[in-house]
Protein backbone atom coordinates (compact mmCIF):
# COMPACT_ATOMS: atom_id res chain seq x y z
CA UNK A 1 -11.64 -20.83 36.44
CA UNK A 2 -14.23 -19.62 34.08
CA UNK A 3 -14.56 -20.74 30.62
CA UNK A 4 -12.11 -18.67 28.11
CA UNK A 5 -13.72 -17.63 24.52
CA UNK A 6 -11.40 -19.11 22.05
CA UNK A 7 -9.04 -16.77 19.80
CA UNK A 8 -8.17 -17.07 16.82
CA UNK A 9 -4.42 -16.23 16.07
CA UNK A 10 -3.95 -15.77 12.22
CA UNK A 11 -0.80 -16.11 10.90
CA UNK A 12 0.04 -15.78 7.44
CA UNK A 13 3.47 -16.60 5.89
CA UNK A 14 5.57 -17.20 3.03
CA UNK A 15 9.53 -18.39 3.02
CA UNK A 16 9.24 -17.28 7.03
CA UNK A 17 11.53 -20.09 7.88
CA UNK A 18 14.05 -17.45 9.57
CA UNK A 19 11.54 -15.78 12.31
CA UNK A 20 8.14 -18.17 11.99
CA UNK A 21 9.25 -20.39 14.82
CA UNK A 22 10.25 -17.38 17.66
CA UNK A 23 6.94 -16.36 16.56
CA UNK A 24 4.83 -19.48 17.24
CA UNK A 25 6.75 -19.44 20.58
CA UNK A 26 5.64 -16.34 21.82
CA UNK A 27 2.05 -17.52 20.36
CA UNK A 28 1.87 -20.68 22.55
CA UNK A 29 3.99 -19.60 25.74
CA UNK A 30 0.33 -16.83 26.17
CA UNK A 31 -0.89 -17.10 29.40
CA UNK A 32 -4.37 -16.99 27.50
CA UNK A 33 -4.44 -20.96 26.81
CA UNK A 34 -7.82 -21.14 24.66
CA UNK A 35 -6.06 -20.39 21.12
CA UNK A 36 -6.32 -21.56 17.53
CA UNK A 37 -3.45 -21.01 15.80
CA UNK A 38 -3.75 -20.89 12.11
CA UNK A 39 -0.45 -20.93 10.37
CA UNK A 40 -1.81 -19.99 6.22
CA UNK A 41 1.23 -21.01 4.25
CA UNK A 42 1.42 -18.83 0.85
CA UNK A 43 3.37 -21.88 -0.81
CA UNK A 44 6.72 -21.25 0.64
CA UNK A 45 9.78 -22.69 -1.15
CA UNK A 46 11.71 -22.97 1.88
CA UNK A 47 11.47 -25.00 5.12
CA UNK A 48 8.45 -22.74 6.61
CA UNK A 49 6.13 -25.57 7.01
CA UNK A 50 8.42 -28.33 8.18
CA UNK A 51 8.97 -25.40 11.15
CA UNK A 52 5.51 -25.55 11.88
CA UNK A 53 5.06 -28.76 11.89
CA UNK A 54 8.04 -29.45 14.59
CA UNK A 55 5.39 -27.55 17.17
CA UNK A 56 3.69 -30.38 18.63
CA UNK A 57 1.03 -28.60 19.68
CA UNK A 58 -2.76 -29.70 18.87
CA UNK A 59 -3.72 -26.07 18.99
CA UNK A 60 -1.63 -25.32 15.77
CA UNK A 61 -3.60 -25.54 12.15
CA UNK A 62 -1.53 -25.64 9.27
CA UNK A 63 -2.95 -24.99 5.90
CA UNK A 64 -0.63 -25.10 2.64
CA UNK A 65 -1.25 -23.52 -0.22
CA UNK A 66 -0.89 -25.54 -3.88
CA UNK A 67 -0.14 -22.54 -5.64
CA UNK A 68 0.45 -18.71 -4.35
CA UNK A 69 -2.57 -16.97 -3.90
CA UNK A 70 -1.14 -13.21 -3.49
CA UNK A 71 -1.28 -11.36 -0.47
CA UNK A 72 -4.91 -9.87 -0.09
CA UNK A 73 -6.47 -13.36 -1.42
CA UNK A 74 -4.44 -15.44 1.17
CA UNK A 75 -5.28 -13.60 4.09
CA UNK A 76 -8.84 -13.59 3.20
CA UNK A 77 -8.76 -17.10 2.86
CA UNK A 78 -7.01 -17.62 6.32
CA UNK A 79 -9.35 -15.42 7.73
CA UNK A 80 -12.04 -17.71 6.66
CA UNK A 81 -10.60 -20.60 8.47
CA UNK A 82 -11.65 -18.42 12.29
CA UNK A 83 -13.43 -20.25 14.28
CA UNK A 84 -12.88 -18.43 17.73
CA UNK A 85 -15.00 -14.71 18.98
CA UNK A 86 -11.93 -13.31 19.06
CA UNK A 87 -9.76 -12.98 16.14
CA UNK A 88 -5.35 -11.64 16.07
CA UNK A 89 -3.45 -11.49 13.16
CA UNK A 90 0.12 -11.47 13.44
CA UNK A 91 3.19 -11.20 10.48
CA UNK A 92 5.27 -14.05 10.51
CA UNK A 93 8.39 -12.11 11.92
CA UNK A 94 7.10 -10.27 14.33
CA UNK A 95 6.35 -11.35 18.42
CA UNK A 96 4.12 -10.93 21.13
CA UNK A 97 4.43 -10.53 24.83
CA UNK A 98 2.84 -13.54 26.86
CA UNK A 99 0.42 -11.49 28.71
CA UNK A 100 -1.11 -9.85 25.36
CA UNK A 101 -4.08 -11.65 24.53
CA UNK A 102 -5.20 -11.42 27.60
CA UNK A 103 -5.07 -8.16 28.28
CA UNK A 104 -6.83 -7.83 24.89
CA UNK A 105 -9.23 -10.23 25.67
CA UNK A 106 -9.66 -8.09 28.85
CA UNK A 107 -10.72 -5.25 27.85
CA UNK A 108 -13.91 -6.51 25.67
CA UNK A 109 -15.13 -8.29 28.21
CA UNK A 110 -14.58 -6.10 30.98
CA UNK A 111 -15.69 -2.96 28.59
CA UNK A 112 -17.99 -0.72 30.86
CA UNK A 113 -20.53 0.17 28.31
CA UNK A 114 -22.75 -1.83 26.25
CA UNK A 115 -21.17 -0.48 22.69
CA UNK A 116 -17.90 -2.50 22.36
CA UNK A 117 -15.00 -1.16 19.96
CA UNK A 118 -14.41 -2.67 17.05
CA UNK A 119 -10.81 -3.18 17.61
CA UNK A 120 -8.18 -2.99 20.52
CA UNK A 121 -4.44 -2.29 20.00
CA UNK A 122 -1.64 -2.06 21.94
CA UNK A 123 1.56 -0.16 21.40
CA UNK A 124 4.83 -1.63 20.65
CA UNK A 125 8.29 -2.02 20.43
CA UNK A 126 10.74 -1.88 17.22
CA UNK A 127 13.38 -4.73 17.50
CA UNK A 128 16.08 -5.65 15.17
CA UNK A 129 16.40 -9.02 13.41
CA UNK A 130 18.65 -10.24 16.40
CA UNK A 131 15.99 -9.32 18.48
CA UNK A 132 17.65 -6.01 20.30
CA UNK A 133 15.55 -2.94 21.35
CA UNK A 134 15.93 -0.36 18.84
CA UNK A 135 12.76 1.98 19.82
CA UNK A 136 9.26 2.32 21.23
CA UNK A 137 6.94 3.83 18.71
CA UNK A 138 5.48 7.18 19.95
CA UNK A 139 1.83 7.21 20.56
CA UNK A 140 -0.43 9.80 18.67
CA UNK A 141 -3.45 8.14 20.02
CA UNK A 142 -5.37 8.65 23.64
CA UNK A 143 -5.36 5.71 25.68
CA UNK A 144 -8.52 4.27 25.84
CA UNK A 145 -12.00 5.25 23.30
CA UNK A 146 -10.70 6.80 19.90
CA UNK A 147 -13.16 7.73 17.60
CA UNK A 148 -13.11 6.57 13.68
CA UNK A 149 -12.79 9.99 12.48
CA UNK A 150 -10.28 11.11 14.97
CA UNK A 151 -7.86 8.47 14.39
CA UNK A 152 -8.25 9.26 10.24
CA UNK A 153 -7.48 13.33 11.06
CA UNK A 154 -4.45 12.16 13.22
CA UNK A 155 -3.17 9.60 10.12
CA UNK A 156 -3.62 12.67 7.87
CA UNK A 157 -1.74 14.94 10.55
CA UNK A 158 1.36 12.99 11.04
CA UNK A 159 1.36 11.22 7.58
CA UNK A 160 1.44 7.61 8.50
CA UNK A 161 -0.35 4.77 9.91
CA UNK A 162 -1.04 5.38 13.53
CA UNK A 163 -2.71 2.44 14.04
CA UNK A 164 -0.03 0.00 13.53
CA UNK A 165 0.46 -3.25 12.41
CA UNK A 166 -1.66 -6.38 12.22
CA UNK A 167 -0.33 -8.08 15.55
CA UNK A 168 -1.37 -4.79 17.51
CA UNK A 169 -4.71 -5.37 16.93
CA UNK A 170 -7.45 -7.76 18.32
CA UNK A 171 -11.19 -7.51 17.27
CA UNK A 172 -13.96 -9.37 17.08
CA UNK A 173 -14.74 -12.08 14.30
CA UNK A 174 -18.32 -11.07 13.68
CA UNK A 175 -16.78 -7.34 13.28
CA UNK A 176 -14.45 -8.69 10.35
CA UNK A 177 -18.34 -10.17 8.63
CA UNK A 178 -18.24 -8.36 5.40
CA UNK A 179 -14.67 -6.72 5.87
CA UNK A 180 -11.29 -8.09 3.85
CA UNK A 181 -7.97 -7.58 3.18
CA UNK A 182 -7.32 -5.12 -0.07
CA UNK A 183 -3.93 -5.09 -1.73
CA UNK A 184 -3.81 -2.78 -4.06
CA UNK A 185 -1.69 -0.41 -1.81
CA UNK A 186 0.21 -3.36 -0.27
CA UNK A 187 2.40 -1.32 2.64
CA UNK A 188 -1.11 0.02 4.09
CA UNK A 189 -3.03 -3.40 4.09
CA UNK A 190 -3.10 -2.91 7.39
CA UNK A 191 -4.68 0.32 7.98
CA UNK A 192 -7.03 0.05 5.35
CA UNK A 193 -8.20 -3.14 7.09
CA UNK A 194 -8.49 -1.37 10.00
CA UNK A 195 -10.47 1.52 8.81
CA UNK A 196 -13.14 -0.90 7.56
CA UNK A 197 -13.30 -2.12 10.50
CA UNK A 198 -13.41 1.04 12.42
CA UNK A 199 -16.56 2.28 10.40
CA UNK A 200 -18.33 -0.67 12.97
CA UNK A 201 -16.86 0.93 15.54
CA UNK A 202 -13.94 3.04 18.39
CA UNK A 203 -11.06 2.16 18.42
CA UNK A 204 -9.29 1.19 22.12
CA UNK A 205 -5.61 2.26 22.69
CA UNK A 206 -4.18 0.45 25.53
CA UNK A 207 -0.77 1.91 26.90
CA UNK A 208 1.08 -0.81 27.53
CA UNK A 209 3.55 -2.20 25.23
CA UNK A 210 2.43 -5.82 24.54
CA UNK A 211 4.20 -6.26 21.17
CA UNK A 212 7.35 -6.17 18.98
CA UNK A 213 8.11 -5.21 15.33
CA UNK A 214 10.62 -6.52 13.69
CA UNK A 215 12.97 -4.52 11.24
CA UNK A 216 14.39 -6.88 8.87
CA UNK A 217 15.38 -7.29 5.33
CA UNK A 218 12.11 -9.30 4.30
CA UNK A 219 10.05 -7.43 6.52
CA UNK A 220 7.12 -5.93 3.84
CA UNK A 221 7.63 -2.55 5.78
CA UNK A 222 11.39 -3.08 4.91
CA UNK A 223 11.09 -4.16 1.45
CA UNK A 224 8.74 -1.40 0.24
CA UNK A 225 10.02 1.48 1.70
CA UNK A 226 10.91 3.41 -1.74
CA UNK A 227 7.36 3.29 -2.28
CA UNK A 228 5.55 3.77 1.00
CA UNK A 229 4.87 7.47 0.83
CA UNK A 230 3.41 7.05 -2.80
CA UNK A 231 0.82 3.92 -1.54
CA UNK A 232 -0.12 6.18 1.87
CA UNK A 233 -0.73 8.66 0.10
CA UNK A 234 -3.20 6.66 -2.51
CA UNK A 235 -5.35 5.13 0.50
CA UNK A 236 -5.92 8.90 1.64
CA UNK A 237 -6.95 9.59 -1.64
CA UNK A 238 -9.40 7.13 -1.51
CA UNK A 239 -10.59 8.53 1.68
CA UNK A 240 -10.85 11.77 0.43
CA UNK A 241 -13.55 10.60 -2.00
CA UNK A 242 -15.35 8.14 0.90
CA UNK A 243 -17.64 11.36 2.00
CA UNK A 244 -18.26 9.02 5.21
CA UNK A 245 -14.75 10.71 5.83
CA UNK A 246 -15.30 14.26 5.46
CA UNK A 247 -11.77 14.71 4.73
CA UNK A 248 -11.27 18.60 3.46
CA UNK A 249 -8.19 18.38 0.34
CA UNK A 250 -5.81 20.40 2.48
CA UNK A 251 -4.93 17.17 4.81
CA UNK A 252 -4.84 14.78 2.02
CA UNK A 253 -2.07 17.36 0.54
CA UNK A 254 -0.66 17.86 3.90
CA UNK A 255 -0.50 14.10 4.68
CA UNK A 256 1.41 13.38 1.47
CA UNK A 257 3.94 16.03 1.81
CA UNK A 258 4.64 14.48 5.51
CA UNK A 259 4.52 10.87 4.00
CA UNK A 260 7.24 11.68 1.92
CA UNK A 261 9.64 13.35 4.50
CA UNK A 262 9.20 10.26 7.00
CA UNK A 263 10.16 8.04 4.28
CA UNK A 264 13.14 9.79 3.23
CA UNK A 265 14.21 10.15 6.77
CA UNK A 266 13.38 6.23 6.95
CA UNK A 267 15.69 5.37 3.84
CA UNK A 268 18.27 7.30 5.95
CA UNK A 269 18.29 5.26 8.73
CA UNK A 270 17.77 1.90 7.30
CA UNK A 271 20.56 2.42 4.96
CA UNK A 272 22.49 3.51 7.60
CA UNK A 273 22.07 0.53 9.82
CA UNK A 274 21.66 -1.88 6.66
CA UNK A 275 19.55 -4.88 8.88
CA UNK A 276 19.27 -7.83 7.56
């Protein structure tokens, strides 16, 4: 068997006690065995870490914070801790399937030209707290290359984060050099990380679904959901004045106005189902 580059799965929670430990499981049951597993606890009043530590698995790196460090700051930080030439980060609720890294892993090294994306995402489920099937997300992405301007036109087009979340995502470490985590705009952390990173590079849609998101009550999609419209529609502001963008005003107007409809149609529904 040849040698596997080591990944680096990032994990960063705070009072996760209720979902942390299904997600370490799907985390060490990969069939991808070379892993580092860094678990960056944000000071957590409840029994997160003792979960963590009950893993007895030498793979697993637990580092506690002292005092809370804030979103943005504490992922940087755990980012910092990477040792592997791969690098995942997943939410502390949310799961994987065990062929995902993998296949991730795959496609960089089996990439058929010498220019390498900067990141690779799968698509995904939506599951419910109890873990039931509740939707897959459409795809408004080709499978396979994507452009970084074609994936900003087609966030401006249907008013939301295309991308997806953190645990979709695998890229390179020396891609992240120079790149971080900005929280002003909390809810699209995410895709502003990976639009950074996407200025080094494609982005690769795979079409299988290797993931699941879960809906939940202290899920940060969840709990900022009356304000997810107003923070999308900041970041494509900020776009707008990035000229590497070329972003004319009508789709920054256009985005917003969509922005808001999904998230009143989104209130809808999760008031309607009321997970928690």
């Amino acid at each position: 068997m040849e040698k596997q580059n080591l990944v680096s799965v990032c994990i960063p929670c705070y009072n996760a006690a209720k979902f942390i430990g299904e997600t370490l499981r799907s985390v060490l049951e990969q069939t991808y065995f070379n892993l580092e597993i860094i678990v960056h606890d944000d000071n957590s009043t409840d029994n997160t870490t003792a979960i963590v530590r009950s893993f007895d698995d030498p793979r697993i790196k637990l580092y506690v914070e002292e005092h809370r460090l804030g979103m943005s700051d504490g992922w940087n930080k755990m980012l910092s801790y990477a040792t592997g030439k791969y690098m995942k980060v997943i939410m502390s609720d949310d799961i994987i399937t065990r062929d995902c890294i993998e296949k991730q892993v795959a496609v960089f090294e089996n990439y058929p030209r010498a220019q390498l994306p900067a990141v690779v995402v799968c698509r995904r489920d939506v599951i419910s707290p109890s873990g039931e099937h509740v939707f897959t997300r459409a795809l408004h992405l080709n499978v396979g290359e994507n452009d970084a301007q074609k994936v900003v036109k087609k966030c401006l087009f249907w008013g939301m984060n295309v991308v997806g979340e953190p645990h979709l995502g695998l890229f390179r470490t020396e891609t992240v050099k120079g790149v971080q985590f900005h929280a002003t705009n909390t809810y699209v952390i995410d895709l502003d990380f990976y639009l950074k990173l996407l200025k080094k590079g494609s982005l690769y849609v795979q079409k299988e679904i290797l993931a699941s998101f879960r809906i939940s009550s202290g899920a940060l999609s969840t709990k900022l959901r009356k304000s997810q419209a107003t923070m999308f529609g900041d970041l494509m502001e900020e776009l707008y004045q990035d000229k590497y963008w070329h972003i004319h005003r009508f789709w920054v107007i256009w985005a917003k106005l969509v922005a808001h409809l999904l998230q009143i149609a989104k209130n809808i529904i999760y008031r309607s189902k009321r997970w928690k």
